[in-house]
C-alpha atoms as a PDB file:
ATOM      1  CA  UNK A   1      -8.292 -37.641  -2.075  1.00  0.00           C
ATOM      2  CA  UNK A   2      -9.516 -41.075  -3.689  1.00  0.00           C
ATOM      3  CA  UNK A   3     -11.845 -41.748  -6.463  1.00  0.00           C
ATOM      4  CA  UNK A   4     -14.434 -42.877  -3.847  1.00  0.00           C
ATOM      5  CA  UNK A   5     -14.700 -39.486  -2.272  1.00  0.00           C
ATOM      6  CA  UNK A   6     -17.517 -37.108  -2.423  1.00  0.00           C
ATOM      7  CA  UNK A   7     -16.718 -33.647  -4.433  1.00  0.00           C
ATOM      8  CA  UNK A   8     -18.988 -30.675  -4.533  1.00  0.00           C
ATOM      9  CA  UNK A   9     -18.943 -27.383  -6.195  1.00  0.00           C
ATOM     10  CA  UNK A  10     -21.441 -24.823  -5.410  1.00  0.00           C
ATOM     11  CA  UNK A  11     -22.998 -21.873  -7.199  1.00  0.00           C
ATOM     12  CA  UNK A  12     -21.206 -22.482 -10.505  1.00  0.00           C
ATOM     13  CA  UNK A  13     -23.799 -21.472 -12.915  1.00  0.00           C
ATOM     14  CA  UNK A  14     -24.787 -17.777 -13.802  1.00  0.00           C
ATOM     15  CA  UNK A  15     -28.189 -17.991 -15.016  1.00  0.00           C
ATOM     16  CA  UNK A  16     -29.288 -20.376 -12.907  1.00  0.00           C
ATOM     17  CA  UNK A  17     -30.447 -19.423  -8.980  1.00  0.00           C
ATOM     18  CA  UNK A  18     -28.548 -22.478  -8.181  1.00  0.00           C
ATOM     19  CA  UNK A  19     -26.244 -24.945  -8.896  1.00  0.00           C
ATOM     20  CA  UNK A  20     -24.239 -27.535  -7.579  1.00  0.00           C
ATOM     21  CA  UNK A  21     -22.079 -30.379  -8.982  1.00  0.00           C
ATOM     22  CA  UNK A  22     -21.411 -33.501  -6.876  1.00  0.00           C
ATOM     23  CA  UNK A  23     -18.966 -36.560  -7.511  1.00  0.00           C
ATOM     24  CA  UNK A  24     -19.534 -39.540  -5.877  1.00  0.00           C
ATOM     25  CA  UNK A  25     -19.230 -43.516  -6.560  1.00  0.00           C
ATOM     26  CA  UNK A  26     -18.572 -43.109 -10.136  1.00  0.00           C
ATOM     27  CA  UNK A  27     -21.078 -40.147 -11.167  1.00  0.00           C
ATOM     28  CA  UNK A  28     -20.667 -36.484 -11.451  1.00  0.00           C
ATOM     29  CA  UNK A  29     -24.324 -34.847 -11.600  1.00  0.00           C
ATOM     30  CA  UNK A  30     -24.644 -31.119 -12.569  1.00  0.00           C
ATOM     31  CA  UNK A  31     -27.908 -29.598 -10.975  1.00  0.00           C
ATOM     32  CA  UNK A  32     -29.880 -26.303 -11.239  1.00  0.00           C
ATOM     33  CA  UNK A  33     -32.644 -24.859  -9.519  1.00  0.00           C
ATOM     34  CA  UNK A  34     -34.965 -22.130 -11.001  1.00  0.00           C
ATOM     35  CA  UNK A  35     -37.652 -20.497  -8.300  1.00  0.00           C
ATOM     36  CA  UNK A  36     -39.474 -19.981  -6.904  1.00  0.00           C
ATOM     37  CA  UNK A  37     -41.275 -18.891 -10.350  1.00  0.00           C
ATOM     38  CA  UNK A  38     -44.627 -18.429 -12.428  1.00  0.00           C
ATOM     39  CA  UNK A  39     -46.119 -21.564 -12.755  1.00  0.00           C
ATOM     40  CA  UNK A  40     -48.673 -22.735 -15.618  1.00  0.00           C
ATOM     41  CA  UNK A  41     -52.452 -22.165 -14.660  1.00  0.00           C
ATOM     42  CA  UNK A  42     -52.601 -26.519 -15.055  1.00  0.00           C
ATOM     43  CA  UNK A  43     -49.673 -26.849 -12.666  1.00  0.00           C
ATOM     44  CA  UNK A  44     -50.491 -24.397 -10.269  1.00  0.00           C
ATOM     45  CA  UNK A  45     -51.195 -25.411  -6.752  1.00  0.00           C
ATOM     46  CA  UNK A  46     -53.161 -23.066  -4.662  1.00  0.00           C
ATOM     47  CA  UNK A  47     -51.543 -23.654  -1.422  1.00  0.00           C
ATOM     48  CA  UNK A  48     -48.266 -24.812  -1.938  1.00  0.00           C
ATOM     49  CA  UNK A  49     -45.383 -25.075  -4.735  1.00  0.00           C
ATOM     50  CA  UNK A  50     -45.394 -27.185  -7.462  1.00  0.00           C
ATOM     51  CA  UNK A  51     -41.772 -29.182  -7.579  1.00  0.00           C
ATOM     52  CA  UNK A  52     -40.880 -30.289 -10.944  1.00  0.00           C
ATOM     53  CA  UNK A  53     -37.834 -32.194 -11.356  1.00  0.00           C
ATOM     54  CA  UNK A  54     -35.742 -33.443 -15.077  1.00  0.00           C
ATOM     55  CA  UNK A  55     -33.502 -35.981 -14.866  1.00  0.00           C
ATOM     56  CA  UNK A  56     -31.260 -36.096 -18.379  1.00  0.00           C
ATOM     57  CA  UNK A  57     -29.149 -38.795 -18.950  1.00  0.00           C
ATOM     58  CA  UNK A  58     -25.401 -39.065 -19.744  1.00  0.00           C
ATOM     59  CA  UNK A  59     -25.729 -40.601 -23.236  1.00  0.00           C
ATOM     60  CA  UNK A  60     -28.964 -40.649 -25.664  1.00  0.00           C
ATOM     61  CA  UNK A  61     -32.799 -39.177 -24.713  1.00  0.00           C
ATOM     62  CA  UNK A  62     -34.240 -39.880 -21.427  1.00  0.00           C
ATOM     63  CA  UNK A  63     -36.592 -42.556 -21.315  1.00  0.00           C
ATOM     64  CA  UNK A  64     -38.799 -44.714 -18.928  1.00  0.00           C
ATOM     65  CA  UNK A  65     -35.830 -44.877 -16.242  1.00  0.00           C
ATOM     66  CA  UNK A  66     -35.265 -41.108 -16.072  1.00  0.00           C
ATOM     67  CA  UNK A  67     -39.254 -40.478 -15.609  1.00  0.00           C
ATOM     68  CA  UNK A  68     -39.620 -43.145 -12.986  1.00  0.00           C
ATOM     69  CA  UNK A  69     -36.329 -41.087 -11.254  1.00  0.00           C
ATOM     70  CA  UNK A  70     -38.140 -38.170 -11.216  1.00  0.00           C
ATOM     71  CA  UNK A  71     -41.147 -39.592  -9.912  1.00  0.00           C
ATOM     72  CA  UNK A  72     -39.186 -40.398  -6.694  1.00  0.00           C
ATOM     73  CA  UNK A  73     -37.008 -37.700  -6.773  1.00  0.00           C
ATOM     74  CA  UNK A  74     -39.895 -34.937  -6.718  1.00  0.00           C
ATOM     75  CA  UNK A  75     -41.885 -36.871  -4.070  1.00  0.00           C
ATOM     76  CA  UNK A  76     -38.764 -37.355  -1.973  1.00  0.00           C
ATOM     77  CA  UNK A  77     -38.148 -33.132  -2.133  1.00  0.00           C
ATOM     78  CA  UNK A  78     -41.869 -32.199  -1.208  1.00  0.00           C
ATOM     79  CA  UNK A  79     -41.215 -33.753   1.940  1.00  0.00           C
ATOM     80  CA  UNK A  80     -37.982 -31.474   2.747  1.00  0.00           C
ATOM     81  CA  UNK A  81     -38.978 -27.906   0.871  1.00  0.00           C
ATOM     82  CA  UNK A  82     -40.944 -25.374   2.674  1.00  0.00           C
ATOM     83  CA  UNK A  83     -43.955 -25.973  -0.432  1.00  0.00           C
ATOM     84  CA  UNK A  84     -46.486 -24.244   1.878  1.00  0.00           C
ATOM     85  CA  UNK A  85     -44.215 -21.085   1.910  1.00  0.00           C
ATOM     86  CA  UNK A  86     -44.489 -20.181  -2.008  1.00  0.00           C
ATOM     87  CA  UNK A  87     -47.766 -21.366  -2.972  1.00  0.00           C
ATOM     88  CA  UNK A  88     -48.989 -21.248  -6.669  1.00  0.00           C
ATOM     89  CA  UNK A  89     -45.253 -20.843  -7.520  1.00  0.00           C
ATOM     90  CA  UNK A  90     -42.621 -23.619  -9.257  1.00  0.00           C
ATOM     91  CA  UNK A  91     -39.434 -24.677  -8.114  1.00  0.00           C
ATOM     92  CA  UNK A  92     -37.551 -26.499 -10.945  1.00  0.00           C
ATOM     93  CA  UNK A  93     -34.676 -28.967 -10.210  1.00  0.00           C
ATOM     94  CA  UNK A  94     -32.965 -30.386 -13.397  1.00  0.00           C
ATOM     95  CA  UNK A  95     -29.924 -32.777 -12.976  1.00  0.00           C
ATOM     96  CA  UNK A  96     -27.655 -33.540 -15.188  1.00  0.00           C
ATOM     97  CA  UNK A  97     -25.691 -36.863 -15.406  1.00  0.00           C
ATOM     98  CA  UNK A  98     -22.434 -36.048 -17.016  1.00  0.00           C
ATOM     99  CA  UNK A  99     -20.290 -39.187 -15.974  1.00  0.00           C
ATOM    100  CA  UNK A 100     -21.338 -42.397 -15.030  1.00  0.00           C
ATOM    101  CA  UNK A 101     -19.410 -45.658 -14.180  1.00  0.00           C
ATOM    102  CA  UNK A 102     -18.234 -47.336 -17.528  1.00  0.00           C
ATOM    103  CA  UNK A 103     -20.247 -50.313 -17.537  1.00  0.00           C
ATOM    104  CA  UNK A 104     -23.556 -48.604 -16.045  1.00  0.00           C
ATOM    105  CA  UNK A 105     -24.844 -49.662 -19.515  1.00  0.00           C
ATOM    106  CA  UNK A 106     -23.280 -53.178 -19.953  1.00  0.00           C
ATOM    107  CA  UNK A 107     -25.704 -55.407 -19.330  1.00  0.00           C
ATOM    108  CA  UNK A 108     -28.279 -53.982 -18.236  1.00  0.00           C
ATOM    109  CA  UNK A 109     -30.495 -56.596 -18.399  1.00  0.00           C
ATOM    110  CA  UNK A 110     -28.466 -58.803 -16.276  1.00  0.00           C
ATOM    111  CA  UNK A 111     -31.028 -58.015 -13.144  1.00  0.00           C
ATOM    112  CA  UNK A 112     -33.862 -56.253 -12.220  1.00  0.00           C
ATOM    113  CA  UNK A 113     -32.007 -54.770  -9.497  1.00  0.00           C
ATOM    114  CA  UNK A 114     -29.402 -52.844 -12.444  1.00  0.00           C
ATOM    115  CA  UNK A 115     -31.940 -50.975 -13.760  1.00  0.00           C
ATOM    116  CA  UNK A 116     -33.104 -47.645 -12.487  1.00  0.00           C
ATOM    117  CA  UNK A 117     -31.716 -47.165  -8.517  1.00  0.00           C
ATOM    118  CA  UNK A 118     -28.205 -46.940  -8.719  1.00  0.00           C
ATOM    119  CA  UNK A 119     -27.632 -43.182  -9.466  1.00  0.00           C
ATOM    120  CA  UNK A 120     -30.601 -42.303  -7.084  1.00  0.00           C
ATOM    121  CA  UNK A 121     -28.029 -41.565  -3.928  1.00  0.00           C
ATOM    122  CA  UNK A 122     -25.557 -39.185  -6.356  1.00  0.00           C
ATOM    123  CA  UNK A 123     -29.190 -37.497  -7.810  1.00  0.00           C
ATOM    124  CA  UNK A 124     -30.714 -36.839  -4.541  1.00  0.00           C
ATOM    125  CA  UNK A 125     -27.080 -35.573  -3.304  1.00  0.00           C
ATOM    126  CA  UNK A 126     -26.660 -33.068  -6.127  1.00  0.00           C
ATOM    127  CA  UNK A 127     -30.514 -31.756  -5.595  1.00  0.00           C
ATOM    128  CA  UNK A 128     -29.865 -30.929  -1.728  1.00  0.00           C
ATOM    129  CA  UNK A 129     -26.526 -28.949  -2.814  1.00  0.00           C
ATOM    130  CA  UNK A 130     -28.230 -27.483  -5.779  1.00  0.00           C
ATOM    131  CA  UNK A 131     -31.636 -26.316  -3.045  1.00  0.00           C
ATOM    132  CA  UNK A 132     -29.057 -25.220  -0.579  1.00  0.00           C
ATOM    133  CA  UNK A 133     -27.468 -23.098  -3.111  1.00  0.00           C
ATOM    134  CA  UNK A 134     -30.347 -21.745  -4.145  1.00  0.00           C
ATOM    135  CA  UNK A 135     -31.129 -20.695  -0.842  1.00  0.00           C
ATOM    136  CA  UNK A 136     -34.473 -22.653  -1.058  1.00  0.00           C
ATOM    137  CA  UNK A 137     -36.189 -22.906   2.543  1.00  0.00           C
ATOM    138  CA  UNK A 138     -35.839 -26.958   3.774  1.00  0.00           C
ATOM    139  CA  UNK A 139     -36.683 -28.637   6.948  1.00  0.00           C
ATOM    140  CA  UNK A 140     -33.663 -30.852   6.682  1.00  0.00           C
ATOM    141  CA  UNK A 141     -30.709 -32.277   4.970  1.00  0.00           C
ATOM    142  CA  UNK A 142     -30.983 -35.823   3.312  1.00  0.00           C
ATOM    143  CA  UNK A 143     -28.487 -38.425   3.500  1.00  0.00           C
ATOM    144  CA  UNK A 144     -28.285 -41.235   1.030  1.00  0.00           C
ATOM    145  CA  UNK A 145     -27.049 -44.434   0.883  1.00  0.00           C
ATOM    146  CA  UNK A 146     -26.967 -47.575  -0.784  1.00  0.00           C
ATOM    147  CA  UNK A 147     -26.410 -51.981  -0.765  1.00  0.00           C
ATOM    148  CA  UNK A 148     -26.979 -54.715  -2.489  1.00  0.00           C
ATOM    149  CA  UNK A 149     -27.578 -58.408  -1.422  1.00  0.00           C
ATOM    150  CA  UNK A 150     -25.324 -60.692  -3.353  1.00  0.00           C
ATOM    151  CA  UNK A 151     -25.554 -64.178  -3.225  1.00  0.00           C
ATOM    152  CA  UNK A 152     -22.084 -65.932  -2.916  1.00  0.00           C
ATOM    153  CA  UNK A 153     -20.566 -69.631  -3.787  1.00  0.00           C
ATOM    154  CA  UNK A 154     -21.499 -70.582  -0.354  1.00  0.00           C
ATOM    155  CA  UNK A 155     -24.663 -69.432  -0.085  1.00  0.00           C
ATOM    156  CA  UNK A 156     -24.700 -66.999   2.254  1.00  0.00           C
ATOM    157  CA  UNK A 157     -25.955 -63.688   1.495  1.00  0.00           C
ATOM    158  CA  UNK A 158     -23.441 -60.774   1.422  1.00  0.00           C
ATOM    159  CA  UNK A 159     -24.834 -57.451   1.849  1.00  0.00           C
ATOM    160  CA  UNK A 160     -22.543 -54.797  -0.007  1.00  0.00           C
ATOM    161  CA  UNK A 161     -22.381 -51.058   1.211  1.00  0.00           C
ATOM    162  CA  UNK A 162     -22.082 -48.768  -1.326  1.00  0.00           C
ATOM    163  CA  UNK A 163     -21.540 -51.548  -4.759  1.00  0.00           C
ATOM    164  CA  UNK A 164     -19.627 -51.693  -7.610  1.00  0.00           C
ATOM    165  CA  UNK A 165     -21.683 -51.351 -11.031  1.00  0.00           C
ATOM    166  CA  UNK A 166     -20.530 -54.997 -11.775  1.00  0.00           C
ATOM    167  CA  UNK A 167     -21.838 -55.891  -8.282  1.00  0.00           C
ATOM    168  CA  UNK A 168     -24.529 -54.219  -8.897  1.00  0.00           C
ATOM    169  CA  UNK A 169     -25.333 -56.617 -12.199  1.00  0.00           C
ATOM    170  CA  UNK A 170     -24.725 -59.297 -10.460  1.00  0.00           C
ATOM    171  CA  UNK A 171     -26.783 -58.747  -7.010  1.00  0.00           C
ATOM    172  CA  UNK A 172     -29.852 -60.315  -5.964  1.00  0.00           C
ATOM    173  CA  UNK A 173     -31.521 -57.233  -4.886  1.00  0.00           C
ATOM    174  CA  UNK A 174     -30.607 -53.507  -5.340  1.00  0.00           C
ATOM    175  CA  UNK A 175     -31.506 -50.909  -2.300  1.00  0.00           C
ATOM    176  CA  UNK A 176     -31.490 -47.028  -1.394  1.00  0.00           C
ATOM    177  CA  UNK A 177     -32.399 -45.501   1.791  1.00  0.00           C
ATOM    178  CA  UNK A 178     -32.320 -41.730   2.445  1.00  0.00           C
ATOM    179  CA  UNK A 179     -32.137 -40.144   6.145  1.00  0.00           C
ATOM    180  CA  UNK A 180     -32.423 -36.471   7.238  1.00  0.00           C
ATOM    181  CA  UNK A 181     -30.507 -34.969   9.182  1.00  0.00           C
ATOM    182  CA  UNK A 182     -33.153 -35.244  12.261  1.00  0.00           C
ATOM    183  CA  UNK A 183     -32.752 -39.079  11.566  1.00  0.00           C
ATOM    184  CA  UNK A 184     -35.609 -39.859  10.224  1.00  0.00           C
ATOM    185  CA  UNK A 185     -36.389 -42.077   7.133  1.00  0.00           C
ATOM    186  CA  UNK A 186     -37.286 -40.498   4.224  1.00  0.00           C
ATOM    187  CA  UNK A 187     -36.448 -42.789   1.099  1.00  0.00           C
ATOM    188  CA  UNK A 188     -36.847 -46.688   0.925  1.00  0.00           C
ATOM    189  CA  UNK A 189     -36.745 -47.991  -2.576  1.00  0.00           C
ATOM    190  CA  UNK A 190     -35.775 -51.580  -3.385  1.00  0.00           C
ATOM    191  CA  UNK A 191     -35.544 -53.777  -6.562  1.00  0.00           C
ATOM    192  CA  UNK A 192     -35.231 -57.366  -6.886  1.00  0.00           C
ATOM    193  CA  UNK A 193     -35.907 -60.532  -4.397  1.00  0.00           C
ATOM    194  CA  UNK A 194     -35.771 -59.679  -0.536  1.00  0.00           C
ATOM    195  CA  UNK A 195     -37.239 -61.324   2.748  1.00  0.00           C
ATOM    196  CA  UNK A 196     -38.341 -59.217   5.401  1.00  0.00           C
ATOM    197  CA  UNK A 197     -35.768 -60.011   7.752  1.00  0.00           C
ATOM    198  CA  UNK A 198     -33.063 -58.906   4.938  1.00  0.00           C
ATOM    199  CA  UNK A 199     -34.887 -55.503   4.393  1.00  0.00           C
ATOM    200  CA  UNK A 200     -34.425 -55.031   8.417  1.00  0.00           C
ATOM    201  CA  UNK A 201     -31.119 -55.824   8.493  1.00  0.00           C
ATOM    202  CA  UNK A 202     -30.457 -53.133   5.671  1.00  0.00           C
ATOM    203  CA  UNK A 203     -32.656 -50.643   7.477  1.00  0.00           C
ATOM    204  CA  UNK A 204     -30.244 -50.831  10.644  1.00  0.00           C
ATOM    205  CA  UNK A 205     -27.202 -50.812   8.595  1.00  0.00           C
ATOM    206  CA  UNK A 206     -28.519 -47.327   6.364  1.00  0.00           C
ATOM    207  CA  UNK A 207     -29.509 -45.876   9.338  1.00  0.00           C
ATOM    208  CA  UNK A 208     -25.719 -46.380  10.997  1.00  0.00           C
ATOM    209  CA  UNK A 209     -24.816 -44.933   7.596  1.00  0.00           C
ATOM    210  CA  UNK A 210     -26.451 -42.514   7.014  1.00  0.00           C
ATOM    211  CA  UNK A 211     -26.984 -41.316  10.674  1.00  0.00           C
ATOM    212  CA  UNK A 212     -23.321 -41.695  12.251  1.00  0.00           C
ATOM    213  CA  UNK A 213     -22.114 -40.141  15.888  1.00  0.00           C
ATOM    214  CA  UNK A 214     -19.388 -37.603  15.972  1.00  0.00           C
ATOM    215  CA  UNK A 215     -16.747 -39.542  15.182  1.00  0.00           C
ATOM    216  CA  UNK A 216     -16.194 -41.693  11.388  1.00  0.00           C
ATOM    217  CA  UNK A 217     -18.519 -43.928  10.012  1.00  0.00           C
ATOM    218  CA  UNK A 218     -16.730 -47.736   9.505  1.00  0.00           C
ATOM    219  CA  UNK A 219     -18.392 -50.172   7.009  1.00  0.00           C
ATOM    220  CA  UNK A 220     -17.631 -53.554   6.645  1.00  0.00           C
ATOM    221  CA  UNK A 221     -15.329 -53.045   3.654  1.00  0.00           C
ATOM    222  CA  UNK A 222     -13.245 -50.678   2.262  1.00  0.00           C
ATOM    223  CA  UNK A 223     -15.660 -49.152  -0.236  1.00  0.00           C
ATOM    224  CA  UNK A 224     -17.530 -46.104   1.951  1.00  0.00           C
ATOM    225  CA  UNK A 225     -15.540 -46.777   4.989  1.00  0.00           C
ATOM    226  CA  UNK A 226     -15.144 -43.126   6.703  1.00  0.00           C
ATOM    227  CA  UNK A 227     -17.486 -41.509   3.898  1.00  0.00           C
ATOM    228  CA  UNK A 228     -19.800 -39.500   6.335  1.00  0.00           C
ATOM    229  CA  UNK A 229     -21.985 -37.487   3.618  1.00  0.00           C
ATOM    230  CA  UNK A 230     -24.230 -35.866   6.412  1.00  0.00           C
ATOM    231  CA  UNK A 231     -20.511 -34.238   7.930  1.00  0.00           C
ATOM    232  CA  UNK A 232     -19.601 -33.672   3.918  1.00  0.00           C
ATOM    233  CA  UNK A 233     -22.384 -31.909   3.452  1.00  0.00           C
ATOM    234  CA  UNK A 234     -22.326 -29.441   6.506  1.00  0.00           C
ATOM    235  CA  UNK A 235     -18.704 -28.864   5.172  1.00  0.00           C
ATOM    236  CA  UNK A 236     -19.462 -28.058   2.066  1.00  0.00           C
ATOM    237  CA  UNK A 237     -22.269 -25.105   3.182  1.00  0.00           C
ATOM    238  CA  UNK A 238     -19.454 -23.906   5.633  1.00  0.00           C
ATOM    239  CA  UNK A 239     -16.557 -23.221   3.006  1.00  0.00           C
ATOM    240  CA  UNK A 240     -19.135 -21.787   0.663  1.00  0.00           C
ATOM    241  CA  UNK A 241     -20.607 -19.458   3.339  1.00  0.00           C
ATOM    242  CA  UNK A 242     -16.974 -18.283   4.529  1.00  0.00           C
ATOM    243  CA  UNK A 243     -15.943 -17.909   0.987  1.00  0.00           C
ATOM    244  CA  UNK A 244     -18.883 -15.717   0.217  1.00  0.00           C
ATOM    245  CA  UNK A 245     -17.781 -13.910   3.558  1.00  0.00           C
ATOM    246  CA  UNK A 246     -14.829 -13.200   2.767  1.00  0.00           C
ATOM    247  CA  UNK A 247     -15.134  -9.586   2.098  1.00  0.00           C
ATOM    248  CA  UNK A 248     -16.353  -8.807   5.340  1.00  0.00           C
ATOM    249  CA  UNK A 249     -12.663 -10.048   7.009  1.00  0.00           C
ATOM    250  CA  UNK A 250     -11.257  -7.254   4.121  1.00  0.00           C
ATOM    251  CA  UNK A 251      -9.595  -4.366   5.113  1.00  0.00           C
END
């Protein structure tokens, strides 16, 4: 297996009602879901479930780019969770970044696009395994993926599946779309300078991505090529399902 493939481990945490770690493109996120559970009288929501998600860093205190994560990241959840199902309840999602790339803080100020997006894909990844594990109620799966526009010595715009960090810093524009597994779009979030007809392009390309036939997805390069994270996914459930089967096929 290579450093650029996807790693999960399910149900790893005792006091949570579930957990999930994923690896993937340089992070390893540790997630846990409490709830449904009693909700504060402020929070509570009289039809549905209030989703409350904590993003904590790798190094230091969270600051303005972990709350602006979680903005997205509980918006992007009440679309998939069954809220309607457990109203005046909370379901709690907090992720934990324990590895990052090297140089994710090198520079930061290099672009716009290097500042918040990046780990997006890996944290929405690690909250579908950690609701799945849980055994919270969804209508779908998500799929993320992400590019990056560079602009090269010839001045022709390169659009990068899956970047670097360093490609990252050095990119025009910065961009994450999210599918479900019915193939529809769920997450578009961009950063940095972008024309309309670029945003297209990268709309057809995610949703090859993150949408792919039967057989392998190919990219353009070597980074992501045959990474199908819907199909990893699926997988994943499966082995976790047979292993907690297992003692039915005893004796």
């Amino acid at each position: 297996m290579s450093r650029d493939d996807p790693e999960a481990r399910l149900s790893h945490l005792p006091k949570a009602d579930g957990s999930a770690t994923f690896s993937y493109a340089g992070y390893t996120i540790v997630g846990a879901v409490n709830g449904p559970i009693e909700v504060q009288r402020r929070d509570e929501l009289p039809e549905e479930a209030a989703i409350d998600v904590v993003v904590r860093p790798a190094a230091g205190v969270g600051g303005t780019r972990e709350r602006h994560l979680e903005s997205i990241l509980e918006a992007t959840l009440r679309q998939i969770i069954l809220v309607n199902s457990f109203p005046r309840t909370l379901i709690q999602v907090i992720l934990q970044v324990t590895v990052s790339p090297d140089n994710e803080y090198v520079n930061a100020k290099v672009t716009q696009a290097s500042l918040n997006l990046p780990m997006l894909p890996a944290l929405l990844e690690t909250a579908v395994l950690t609701l799945l594990s849980a055994g919270v109620p969804l209508t779908a799966t998500v799929t993320p993926a992400s590019f990056s526009i560079n602009a090269s010595t010839d001045n022709k715009n390169e659009i990068i599946p899956n970047p670097t960090p360093r490609q990252v810093e050095t990119s025009r524009s910065f961009h994450v779309f999210a599918f479900t597994s019915h193939e529809e779009l769920l997450l578009a979030e961009s950063e940095g300078c972008f024309t309309t007809a670029e945003w297209d392009n990268l709309y057809s390309q995610a949703r090859a991505y993150c949408c792919p036939p039967d057989t392998d997805v190919v990219m353009d390069n070597d980074r992501g090529a045959n990474v199908d994270l819907k199909n990893f996914v699926r997988t994943t459930m499966q082995e976790k399902i047979a292993e907690d089967l297992h003692w039915k096929t005893l004796g």
